[in-house]
C-alpha atoms as a PDB file:
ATOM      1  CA  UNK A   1      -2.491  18.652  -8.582  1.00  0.00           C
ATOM      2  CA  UNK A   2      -2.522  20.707 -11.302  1.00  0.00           C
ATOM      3  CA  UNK A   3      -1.343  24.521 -11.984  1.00  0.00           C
ATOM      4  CA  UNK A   4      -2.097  26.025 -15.120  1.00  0.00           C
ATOM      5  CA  UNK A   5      -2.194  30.016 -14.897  1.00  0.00           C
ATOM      6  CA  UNK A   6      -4.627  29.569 -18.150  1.00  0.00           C
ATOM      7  CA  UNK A   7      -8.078  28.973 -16.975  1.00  0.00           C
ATOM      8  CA  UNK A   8      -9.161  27.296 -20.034  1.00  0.00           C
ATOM      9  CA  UNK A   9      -6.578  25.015 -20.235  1.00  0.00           C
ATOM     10  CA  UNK A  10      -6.948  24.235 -16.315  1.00  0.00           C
ATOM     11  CA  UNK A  11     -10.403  23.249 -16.166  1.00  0.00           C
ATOM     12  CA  UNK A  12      -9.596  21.172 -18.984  1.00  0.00           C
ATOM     13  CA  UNK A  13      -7.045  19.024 -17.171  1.00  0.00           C
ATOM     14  CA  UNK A  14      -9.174  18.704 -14.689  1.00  0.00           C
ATOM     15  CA  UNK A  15     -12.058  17.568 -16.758  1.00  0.00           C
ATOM     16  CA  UNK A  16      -9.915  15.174 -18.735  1.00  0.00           C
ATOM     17  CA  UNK A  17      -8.409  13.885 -15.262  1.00  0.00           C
ATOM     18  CA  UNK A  18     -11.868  13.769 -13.276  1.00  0.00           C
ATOM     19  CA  UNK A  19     -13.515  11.610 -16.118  1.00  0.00           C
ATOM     20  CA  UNK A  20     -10.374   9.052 -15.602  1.00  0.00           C
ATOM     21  CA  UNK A  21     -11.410   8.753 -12.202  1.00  0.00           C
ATOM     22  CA  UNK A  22      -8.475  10.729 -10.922  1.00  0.00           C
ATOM     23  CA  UNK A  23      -8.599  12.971  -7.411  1.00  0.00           C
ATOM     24  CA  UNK A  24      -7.992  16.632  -8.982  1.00  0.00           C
ATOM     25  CA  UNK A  25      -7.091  19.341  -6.769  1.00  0.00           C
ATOM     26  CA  UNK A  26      -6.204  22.615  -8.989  1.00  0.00           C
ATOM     27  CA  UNK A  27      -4.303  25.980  -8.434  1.00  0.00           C
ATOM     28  CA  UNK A  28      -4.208  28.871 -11.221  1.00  0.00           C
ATOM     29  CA  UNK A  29      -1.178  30.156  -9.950  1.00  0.00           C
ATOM     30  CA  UNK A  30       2.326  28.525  -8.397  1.00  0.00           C
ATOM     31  CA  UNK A  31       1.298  30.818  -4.793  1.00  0.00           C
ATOM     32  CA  UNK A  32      -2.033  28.862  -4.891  1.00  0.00           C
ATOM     33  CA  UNK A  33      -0.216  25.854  -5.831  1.00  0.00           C
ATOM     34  CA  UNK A  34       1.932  26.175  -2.440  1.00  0.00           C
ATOM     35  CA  UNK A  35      -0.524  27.032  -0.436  1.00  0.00           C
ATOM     36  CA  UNK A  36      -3.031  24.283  -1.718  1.00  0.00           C
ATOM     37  CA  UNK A  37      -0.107  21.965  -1.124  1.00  0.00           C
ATOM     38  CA  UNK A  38       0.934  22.800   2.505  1.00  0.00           C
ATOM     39  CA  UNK A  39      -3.076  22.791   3.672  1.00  0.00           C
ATOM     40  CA  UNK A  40      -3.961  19.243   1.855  1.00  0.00           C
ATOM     41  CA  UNK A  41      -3.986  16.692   4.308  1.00  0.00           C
ATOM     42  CA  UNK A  42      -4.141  13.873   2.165  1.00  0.00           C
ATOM     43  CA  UNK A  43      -0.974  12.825  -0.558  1.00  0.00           C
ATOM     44  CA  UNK A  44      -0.092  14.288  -3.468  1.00  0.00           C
ATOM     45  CA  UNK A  45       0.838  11.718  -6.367  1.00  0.00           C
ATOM     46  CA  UNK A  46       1.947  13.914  -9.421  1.00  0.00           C
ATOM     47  CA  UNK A  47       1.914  17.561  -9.906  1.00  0.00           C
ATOM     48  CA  UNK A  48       1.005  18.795 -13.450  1.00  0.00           C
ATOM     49  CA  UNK A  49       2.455  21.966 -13.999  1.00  0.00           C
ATOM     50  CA  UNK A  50       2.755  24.978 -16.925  1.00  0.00           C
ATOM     51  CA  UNK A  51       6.786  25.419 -17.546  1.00  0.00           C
ATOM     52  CA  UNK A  52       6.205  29.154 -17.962  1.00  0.00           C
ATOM     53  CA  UNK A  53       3.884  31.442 -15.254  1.00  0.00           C
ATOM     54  CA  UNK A  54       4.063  34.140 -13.780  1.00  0.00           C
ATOM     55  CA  UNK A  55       5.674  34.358  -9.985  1.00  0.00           C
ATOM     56  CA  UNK A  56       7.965  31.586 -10.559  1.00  0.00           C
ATOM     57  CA  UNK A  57       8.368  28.822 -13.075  1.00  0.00           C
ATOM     58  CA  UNK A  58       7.436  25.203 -13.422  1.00  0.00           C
ATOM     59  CA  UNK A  59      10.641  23.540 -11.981  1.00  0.00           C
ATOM     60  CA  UNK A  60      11.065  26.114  -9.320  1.00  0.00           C
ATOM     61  CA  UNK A  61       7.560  25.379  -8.183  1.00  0.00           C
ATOM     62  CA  UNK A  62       8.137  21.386  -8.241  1.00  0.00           C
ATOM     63  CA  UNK A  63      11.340  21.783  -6.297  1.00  0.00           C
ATOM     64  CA  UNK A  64       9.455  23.868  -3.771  1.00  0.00           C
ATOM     65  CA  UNK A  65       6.229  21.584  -3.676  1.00  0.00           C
ATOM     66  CA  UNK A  66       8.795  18.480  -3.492  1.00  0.00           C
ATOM     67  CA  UNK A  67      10.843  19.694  -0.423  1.00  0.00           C
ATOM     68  CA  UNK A  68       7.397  19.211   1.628  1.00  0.00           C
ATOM     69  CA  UNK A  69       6.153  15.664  -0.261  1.00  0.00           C
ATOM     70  CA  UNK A  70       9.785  14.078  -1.700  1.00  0.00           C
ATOM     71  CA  UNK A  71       7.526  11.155  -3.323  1.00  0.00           C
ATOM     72  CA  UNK A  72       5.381  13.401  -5.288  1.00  0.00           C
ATOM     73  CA  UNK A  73       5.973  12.640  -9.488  1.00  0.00           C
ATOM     74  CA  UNK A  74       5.917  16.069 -11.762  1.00  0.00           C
ATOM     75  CA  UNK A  75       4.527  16.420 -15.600  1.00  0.00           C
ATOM     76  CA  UNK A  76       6.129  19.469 -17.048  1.00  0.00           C
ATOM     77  CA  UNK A  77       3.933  20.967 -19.927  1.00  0.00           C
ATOM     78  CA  UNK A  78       3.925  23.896 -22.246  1.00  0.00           C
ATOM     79  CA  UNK A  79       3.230  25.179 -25.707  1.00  0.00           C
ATOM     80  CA  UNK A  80       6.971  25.670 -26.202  1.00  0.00           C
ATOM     81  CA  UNK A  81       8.992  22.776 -27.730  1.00  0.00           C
ATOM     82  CA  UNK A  82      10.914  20.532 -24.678  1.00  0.00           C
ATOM     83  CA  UNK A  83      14.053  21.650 -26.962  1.00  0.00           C
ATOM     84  CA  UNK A  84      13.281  25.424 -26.562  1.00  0.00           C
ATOM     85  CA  UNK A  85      12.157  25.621 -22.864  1.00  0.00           C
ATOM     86  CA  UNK A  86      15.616  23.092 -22.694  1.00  0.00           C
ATOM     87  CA  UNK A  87      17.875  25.584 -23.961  1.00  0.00           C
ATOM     88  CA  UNK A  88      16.762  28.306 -21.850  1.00  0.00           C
ATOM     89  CA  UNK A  89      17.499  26.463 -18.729  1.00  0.00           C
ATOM     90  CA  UNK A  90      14.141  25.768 -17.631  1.00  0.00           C
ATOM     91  CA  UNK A  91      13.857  22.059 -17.940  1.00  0.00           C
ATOM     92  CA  UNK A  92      16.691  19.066 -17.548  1.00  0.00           C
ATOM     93  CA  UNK A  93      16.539  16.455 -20.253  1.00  0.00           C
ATOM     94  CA  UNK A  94      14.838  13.632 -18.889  1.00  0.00           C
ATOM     95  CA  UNK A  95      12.401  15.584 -17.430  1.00  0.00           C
ATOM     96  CA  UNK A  96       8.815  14.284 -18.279  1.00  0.00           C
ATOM     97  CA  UNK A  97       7.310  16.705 -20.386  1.00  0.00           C
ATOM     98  CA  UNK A  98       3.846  16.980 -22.445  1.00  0.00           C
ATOM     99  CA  UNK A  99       3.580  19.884 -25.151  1.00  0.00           C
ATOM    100  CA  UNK A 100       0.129  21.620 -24.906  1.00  0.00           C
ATOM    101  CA  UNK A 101      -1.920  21.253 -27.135  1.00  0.00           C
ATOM    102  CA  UNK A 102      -2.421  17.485 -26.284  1.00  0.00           C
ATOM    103  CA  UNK A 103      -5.254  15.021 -26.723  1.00  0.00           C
ATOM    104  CA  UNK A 104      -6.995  13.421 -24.343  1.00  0.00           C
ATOM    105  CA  UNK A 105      -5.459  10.120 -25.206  1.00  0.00           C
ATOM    106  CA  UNK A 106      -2.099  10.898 -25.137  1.00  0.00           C
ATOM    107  CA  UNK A 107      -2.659  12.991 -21.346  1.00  0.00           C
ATOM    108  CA  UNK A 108      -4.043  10.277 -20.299  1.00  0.00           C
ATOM    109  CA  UNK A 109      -0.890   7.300 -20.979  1.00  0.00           C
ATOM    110  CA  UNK A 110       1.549  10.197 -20.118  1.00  0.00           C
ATOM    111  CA  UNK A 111      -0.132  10.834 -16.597  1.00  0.00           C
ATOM    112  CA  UNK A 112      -0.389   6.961 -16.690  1.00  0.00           C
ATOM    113  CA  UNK A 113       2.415   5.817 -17.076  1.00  0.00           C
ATOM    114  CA  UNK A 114       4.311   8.270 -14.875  1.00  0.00           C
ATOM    115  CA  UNK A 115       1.951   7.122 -12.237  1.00  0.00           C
ATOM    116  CA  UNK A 116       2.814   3.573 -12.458  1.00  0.00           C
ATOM    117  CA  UNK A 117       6.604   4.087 -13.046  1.00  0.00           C
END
């Protein structure tokens, strides 16, 4: 799943994950995002999220969407460094985390390899 509150940047994540093969389901906002998640029947295996949107944040949205699917994997990304969305509280260190604007190649072994770890 991912939410993205930008629609330019969310149709692109799901082009970039469709043409990997990847199941896609999408939400431009974290409501939609709850919703979407509570009404899929099927699993859930990583939730790509925007640190910063309106409503609520990033984490506050994967600790929501986790309480209903505890095996679900998050990506974190935003335009702000990891170290300035760190220091305002937003993200813990270790978190996995993806700074927009990213390539194709390097969305692709981050999704990857949180997938398979």
């Amino acid at each position: 799943m991912v939410v993205e509150d930008e629609g330019a940047i969310l149709k692109l994540a799901e082009r970039m994950l469709n043409s990997l093969n990847y199941d896609v389901l999408i939400a431009s906002s974290p409501v939609e995002a709850l919703s979407l998640s509570e009404m899929h029947e099927g699993t859930i295996d990583l939730l790509i999220t925007d640190v910063i949107m309106p409503e609520m944040n990033g984490r506050e949205l994967s600790e929501r969407v986790m309480t209903r699917r505890p095996g679900m994997k998050c990506l974190f990304m935003s335009g702000y460094t990891a170290d300035a969305i760190a220091q305002h509280g937003v993200l813990k260190a270790g978190m996995n985390f993806l700074q927009k604007p990213f390539s194709k190649q390097d969305f692709s072994m981050k999704v990857r390899a949180i997938l398979q770890g």
